[in-house]
PDB file of N, CA and C in Angstrom:
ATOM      1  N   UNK A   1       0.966 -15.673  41.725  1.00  0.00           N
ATOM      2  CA  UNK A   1      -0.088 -15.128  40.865  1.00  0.00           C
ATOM      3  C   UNK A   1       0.159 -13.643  40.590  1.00  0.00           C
ATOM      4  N   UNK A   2       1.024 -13.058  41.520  1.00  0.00           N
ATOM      5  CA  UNK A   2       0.722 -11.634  41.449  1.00  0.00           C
ATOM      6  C   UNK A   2       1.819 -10.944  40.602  1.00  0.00           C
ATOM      7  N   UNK A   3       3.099 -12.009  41.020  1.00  0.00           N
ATOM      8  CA  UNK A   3       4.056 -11.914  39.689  1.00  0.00           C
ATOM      9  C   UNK A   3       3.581 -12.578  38.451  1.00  0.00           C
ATOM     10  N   UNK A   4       2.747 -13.106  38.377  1.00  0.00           N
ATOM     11  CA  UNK A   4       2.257 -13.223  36.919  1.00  0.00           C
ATOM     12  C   UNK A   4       1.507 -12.047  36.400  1.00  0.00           C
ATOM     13  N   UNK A   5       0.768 -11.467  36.741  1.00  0.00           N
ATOM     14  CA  UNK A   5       0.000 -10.360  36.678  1.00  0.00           C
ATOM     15  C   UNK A   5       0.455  -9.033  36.427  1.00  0.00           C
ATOM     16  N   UNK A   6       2.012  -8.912  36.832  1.00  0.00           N
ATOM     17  CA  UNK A   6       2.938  -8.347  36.858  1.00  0.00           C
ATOM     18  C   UNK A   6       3.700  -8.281  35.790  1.00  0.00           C
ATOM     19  N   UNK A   7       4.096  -9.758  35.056  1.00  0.00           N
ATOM     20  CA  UNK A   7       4.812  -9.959  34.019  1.00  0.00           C
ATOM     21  C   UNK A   7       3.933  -9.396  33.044  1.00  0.00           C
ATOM     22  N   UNK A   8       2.558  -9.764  32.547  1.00  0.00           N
ATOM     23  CA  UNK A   8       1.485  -9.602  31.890  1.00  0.00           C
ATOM     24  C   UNK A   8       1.476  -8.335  31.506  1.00  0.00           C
ATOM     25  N   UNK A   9       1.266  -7.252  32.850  1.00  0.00           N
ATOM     26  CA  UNK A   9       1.580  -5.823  32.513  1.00  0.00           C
ATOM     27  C   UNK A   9       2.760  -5.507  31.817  1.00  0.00           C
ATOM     28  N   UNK A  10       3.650  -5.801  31.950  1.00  0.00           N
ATOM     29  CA  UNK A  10       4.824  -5.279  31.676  1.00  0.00           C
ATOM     30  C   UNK A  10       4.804  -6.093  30.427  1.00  0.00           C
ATOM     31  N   UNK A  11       4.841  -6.966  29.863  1.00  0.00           N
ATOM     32  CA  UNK A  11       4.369  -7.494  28.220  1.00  0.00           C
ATOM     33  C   UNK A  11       3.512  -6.471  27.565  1.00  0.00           C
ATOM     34  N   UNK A  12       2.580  -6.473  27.694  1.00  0.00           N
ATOM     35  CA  UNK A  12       1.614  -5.825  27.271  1.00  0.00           C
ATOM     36  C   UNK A  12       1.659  -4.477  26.664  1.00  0.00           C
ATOM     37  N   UNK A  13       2.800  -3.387  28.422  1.00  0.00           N
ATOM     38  CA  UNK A  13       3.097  -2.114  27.798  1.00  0.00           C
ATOM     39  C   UNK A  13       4.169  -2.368  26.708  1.00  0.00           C
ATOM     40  N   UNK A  14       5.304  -3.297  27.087  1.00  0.00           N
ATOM     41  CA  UNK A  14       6.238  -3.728  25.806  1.00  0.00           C
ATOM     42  C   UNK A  14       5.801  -3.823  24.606  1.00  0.00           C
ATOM     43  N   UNK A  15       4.659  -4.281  24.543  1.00  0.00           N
ATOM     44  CA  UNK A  15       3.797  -4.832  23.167  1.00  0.00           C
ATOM     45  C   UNK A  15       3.017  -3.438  22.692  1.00  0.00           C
ATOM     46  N   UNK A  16       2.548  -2.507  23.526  1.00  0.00           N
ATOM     47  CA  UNK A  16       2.391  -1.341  23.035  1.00  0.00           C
ATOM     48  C   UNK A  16       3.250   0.126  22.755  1.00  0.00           C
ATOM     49  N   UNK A  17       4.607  -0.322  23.290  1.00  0.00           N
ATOM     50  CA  UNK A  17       5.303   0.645  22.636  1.00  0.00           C
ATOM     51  C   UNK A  17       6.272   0.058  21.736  1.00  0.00           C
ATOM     52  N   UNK A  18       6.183  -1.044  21.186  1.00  0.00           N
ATOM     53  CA  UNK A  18       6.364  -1.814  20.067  1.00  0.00           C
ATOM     54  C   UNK A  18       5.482  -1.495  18.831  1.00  0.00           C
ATOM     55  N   UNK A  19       4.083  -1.357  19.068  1.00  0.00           N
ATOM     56  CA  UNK A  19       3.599  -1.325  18.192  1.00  0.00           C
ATOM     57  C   UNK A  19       3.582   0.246  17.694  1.00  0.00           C
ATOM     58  N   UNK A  20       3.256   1.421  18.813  1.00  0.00           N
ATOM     59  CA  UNK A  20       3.390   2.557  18.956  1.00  0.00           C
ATOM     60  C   UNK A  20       4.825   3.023  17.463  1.00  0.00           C
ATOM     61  N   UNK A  21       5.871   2.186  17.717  1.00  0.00           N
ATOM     62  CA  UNK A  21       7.059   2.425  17.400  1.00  0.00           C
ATOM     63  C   UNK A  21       6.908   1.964  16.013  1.00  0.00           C
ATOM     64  N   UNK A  22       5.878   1.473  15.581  1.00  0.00           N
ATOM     65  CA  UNK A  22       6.163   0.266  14.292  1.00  0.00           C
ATOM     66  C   UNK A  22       4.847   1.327  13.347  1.00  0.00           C
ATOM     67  N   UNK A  23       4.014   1.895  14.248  1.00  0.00           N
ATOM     68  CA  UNK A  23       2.969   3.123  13.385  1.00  0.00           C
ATOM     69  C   UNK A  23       3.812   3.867  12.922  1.00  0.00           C
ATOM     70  N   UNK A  24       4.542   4.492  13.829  1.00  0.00           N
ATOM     71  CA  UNK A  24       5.620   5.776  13.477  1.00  0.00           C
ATOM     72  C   UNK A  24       6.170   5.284  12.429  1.00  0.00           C
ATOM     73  N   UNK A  25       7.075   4.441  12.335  1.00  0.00           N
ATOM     74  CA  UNK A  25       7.850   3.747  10.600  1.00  0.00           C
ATOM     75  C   UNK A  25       6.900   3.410  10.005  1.00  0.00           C
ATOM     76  N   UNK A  26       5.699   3.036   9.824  1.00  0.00           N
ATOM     77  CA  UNK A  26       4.792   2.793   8.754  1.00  0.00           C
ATOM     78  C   UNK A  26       4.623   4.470   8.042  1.00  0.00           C
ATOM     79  N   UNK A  27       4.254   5.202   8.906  1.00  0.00           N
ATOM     80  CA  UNK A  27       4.220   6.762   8.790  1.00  0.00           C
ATOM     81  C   UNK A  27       5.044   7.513   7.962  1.00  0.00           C
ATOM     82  N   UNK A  28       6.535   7.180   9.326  1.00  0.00           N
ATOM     83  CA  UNK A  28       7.561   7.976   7.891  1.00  0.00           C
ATOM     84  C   UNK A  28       7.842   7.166   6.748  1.00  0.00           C
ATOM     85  N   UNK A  29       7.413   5.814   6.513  1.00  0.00           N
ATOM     86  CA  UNK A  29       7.766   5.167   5.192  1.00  0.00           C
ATOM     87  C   UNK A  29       6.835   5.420   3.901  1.00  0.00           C
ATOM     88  N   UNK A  30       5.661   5.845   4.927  1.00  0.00           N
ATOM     89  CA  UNK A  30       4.721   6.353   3.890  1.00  0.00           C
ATOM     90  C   UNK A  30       5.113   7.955   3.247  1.00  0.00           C
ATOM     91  N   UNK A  31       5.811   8.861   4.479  1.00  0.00           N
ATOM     92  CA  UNK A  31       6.083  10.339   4.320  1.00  0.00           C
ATOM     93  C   UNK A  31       7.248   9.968   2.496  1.00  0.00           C
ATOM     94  N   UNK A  32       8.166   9.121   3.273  1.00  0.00           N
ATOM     95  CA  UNK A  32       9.822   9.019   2.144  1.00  0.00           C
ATOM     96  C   UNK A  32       8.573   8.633   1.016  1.00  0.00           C
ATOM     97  N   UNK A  33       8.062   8.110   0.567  1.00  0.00           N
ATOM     98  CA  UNK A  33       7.295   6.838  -0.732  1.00  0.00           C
ATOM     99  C   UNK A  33       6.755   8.371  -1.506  1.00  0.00           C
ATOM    100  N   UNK A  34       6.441   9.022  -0.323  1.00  0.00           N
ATOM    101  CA  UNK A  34       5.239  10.150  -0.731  1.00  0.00           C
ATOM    102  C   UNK A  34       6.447  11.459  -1.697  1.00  0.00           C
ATOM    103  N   UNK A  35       7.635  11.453  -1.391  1.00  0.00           N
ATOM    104  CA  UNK A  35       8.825  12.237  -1.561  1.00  0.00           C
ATOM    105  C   UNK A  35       9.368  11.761  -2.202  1.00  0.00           C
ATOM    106  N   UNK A  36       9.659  10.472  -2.383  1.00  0.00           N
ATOM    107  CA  UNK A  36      10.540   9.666  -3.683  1.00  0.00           C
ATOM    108  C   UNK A  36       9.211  10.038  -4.575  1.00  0.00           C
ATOM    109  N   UNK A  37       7.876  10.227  -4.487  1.00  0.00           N
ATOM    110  CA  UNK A  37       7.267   9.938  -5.833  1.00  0.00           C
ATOM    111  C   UNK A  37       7.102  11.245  -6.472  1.00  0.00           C
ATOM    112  N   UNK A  38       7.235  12.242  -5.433  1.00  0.00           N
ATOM    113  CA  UNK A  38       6.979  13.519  -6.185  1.00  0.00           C
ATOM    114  C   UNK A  38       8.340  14.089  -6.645  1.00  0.00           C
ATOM    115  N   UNK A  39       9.513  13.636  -6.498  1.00  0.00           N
ATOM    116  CA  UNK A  39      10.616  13.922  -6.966  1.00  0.00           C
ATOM    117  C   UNK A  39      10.804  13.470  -8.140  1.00  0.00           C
ATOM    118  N   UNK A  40      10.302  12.023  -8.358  1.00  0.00           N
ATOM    119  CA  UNK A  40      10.161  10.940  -9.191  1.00  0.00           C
ATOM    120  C   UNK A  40       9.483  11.805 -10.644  1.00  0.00           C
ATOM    121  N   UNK A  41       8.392  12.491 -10.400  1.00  0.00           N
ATOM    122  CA  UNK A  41       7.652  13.253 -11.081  1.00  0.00           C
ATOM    123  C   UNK A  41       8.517  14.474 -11.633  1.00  0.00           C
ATOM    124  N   UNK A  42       8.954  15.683 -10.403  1.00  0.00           N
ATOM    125  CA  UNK A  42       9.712  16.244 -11.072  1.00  0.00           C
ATOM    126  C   UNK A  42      10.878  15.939 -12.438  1.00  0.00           C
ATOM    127  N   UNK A  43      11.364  15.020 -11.724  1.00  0.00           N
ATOM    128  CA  UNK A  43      12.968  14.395 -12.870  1.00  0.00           C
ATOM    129  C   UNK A  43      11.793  14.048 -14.190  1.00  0.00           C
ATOM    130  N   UNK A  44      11.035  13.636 -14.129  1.00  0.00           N
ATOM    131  CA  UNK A  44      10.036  12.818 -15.385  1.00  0.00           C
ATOM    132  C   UNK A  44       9.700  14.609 -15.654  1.00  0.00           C
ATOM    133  N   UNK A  45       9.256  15.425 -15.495  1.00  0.00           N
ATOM    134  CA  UNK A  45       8.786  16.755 -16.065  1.00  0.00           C
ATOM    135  C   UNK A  45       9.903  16.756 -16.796  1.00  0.00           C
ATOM    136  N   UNK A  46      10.900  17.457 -15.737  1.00  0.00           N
ATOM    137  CA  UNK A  46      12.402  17.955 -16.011  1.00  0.00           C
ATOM    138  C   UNK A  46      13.350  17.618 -17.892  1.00  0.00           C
ATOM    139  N   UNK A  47      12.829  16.193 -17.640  1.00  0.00           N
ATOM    140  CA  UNK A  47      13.327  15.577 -18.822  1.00  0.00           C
ATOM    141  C   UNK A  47      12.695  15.882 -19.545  1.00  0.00           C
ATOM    142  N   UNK A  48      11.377  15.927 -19.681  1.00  0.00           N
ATOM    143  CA  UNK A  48      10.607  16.399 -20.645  1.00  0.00           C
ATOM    144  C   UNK A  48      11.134  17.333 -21.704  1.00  0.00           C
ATOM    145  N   UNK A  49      11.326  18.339 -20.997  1.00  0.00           N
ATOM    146  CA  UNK A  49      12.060  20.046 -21.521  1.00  0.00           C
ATOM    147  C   UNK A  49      13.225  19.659 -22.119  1.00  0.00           C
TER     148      UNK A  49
END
């Protein structure tokens, strides 16, 4: 029982620095999206001229 209880923990923290790890890339994918679009904008001014 107590190695089950054991495994459980140790899943669990696995499963939270999994997820921990998967915020962070949601984050910087949002940072790059946020940088491709304002670059995106510049080149669209740029051409303008």
């Amino acid at each position: 029982m107590l190695e089950l209880q054991s495994k459980l923990v140790e899943k669990t923290n696995q499963s939270d620095e999994t997820e921990a790890k998967l915020k962070a890339a949601v984050k910087e994918v949002a940072m790059l999206s946020k940088g491709l679009e304002d670059s995106q904008k510049l080149l669209d001014e740029s051409q303008k001229n």
